[in-house]
Protein backbone atom coordinates (compact mmCIF):
# COMPACT_ATOMS: atom_id res chain seq x y z
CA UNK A 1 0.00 0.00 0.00
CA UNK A 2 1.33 3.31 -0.74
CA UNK A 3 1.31 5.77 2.04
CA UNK A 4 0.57 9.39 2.25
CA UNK A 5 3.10 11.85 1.68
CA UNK A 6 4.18 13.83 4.80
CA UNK A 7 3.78 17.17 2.77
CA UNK A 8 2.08 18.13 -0.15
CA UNK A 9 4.02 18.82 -3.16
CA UNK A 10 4.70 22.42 -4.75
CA UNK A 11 1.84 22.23 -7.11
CA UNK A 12 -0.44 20.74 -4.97
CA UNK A 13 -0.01 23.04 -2.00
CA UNK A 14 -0.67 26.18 -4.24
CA UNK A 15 -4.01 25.06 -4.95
CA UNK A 16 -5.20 24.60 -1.73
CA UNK A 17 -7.66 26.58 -0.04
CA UNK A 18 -8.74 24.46 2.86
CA UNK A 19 -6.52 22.10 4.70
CA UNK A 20 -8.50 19.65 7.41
CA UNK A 21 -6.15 17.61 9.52
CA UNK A 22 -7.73 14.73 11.17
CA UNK A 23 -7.30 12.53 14.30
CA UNK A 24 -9.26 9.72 14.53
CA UNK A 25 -9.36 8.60 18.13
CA UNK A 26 -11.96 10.42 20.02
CA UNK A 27 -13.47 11.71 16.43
CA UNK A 28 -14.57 8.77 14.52
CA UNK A 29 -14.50 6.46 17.39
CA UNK A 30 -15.05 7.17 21.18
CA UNK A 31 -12.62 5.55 24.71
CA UNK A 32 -12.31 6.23 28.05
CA UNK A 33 -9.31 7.81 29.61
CA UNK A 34 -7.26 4.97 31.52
CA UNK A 35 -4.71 7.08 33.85
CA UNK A 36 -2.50 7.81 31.69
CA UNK A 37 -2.64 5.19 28.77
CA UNK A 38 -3.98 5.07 25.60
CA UNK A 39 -7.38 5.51 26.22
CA UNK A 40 -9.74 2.51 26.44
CA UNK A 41 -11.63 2.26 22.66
CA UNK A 42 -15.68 1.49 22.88
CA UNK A 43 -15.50 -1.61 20.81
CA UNK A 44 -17.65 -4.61 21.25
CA UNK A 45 -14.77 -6.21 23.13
CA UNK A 46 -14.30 -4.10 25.72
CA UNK A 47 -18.28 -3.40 25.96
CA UNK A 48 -18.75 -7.22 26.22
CA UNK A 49 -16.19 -7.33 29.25
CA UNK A 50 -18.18 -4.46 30.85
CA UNK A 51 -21.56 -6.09 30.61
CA UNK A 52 -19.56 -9.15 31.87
CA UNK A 53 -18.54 -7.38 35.21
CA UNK A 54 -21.44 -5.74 35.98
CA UNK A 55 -22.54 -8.37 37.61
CA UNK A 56 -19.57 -8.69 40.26
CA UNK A 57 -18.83 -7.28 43.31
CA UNK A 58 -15.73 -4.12 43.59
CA UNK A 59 -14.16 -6.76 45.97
CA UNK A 60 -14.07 -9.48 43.07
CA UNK A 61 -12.15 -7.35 40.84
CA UNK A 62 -8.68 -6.39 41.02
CA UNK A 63 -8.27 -2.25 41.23
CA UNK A 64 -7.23 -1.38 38.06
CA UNK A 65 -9.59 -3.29 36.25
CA UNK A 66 -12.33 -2.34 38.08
CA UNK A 67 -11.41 1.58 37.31
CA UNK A 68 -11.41 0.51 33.94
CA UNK A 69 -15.07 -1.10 34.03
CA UNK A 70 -16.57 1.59 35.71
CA UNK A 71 -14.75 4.33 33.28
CA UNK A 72 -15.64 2.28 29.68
CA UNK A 73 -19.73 1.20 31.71
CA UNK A 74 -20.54 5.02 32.45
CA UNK A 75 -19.64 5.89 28.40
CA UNK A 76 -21.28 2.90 27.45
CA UNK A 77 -24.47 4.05 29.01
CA UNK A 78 -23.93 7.61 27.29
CA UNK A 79 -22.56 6.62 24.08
CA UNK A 80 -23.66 3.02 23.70
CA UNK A 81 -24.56 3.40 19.89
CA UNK A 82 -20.76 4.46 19.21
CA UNK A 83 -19.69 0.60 20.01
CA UNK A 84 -17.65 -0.25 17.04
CA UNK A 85 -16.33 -3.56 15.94
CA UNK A 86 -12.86 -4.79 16.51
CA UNK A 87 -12.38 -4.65 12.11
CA UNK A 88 -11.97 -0.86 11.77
CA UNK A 89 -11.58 0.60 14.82
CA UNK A 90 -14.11 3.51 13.61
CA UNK A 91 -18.06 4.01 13.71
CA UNK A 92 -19.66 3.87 10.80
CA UNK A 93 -21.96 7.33 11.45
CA UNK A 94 -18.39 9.39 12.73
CA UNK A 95 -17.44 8.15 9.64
CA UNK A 96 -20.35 9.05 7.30
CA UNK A 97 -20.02 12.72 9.42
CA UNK A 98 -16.75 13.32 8.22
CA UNK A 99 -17.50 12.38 4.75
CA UNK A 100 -20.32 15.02 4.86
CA UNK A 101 -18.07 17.53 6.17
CA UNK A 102 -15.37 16.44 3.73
CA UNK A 103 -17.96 16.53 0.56
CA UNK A 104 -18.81 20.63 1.65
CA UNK A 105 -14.88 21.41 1.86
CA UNK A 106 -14.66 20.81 -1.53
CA UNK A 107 -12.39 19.94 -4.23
CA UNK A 108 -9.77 22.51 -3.02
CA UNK A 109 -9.28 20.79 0.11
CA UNK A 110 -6.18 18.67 1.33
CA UNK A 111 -7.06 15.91 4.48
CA UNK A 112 -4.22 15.88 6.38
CA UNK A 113 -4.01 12.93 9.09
CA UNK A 114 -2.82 14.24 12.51
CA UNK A 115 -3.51 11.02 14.61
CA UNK A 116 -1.26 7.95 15.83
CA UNK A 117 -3.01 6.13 13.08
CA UNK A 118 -0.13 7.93 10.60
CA UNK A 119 2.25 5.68 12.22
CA UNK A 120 3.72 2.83 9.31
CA UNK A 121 2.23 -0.02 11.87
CA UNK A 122 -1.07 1.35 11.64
CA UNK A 123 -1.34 1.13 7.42
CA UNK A 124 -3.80 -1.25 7.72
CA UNK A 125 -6.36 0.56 9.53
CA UNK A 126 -5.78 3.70 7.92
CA UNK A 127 -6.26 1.41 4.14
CA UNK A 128 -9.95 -0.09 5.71
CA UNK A 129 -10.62 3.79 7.03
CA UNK A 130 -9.86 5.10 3.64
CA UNK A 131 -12.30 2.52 2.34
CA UNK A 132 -15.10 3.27 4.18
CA UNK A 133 -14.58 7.24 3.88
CA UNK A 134 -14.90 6.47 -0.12
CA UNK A 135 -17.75 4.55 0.14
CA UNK A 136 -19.58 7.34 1.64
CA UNK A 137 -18.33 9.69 -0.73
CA UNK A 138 -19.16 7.60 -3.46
CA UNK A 139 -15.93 8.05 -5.10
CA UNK A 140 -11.88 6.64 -4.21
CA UNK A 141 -10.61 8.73 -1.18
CA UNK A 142 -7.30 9.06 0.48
CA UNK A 143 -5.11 11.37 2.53
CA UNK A 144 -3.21 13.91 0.74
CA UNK A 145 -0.78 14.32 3.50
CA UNK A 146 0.22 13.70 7.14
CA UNK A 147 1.85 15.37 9.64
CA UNK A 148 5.26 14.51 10.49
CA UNK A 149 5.67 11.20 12.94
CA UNK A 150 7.44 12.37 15.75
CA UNK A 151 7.17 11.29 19.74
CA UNK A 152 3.83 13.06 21.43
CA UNK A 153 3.44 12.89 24.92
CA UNK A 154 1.24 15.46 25.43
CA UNK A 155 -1.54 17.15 23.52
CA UNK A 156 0.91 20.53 22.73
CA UNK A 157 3.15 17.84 20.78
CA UNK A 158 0.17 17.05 18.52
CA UNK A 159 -0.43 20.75 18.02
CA UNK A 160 2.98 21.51 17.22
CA UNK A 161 2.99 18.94 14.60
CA UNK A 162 -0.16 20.34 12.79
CA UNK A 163 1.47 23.95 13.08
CA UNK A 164 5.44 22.72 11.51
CA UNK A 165 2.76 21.22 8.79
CA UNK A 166 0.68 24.74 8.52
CA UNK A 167 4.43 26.30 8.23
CA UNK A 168 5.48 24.33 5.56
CA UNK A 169 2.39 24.61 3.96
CA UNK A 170 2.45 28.41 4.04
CA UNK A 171 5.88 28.30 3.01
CA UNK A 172 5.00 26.34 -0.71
CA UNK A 173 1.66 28.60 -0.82
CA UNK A 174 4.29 31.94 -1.05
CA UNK A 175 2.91 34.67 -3.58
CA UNK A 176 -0.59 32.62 -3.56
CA UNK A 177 -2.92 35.35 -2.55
CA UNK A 178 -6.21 33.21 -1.73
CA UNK A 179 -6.33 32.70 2.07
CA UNK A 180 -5.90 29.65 3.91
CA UNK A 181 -8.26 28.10 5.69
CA UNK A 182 -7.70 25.00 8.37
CA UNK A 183 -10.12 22.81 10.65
CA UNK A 184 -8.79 20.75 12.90
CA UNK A 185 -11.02 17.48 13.83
């Protein structure tokens, strides 16, 4: 599978208008924080073990997991229809959402993916979520670009990834008198 580019090329940054970077955890799927780890995704796996649980007493469970069962049961009675399934990682209606939102950028748009999921190891997922952001365009759809994959430990790292992307960007767009616009998702 090819990959993404981490930048646009000359010609294609000078004819962009809108640039929407997208993260994927949190947007087109939901989790619950786990102190400090990767959050805890609302798949049928992980709702399964909750429903599991529920029927056992705090004493019967060891602590962490029973932080972790309480966290992923309270957004599983909010955000139950969000469960996805353990094949793409992503909810088919966050999905369809962004398509929508995609379709009304318009052709002058670059999607930019700012999430873990630009990591090499994830190419797999981001191939199936490609795939099902096509179908509901109802024509072939992939990133034009990603941001650069560097170490993020905190949120700030993520945001100073899109902005050395925004630079660069601005950079190739020099003389192009058409504002920029960007949404982050």
């Amino acid at each position: 599978m090819a990959t993404a580019p981490s930048s646009l090329t000359w010609s294609q940054a000078r004819h962009v208008e809108t640039v929407i970077f997208v993260d994927v955890d949190g947007v087109l799927n939901i989790g619950a924080a786990d102190s400090g780890e990767a959050p805890l995704l609302l798949n049928e796996a992980n709702a399964e073990v909750v429903r599991e649980a529920q029927g056992l007493q705090p004493w019967q469970m060891i602590e962490a997991s029973r932080i972790m069962i309480e966290s992923l049961a309270s957004v599983l009675e909010r955000k139950g229809e969000f469960v996805v399934n353990a094949s793409s990682q992503c909810h088919d209606e966050l999905v369809r959402r962004l398509a929508t939102i995609l379709e009304a950028a318009g052709e002058d748009s670059a999607v930019v993916l700012a999430s873990t999921w630009r990591r090499a190891c994830n190419a797999d997922k981001v191939l199936r979520l490609q795939e099902d952001i096509s179908r509901h365009l109802g024509r072939p759809f992939a990133f034009a670009a990603r941001t650069a994959d560097r170490p993020e430990t905190k949120a700030a790292d993520r945001l100073e990834a899109i902005a050395d992307f925004l630079v660069q960007l601005s950079s190739q767009r020099d003389g192009v008198t058409q504002p920029l616009r960007a949404l982050l998702l």
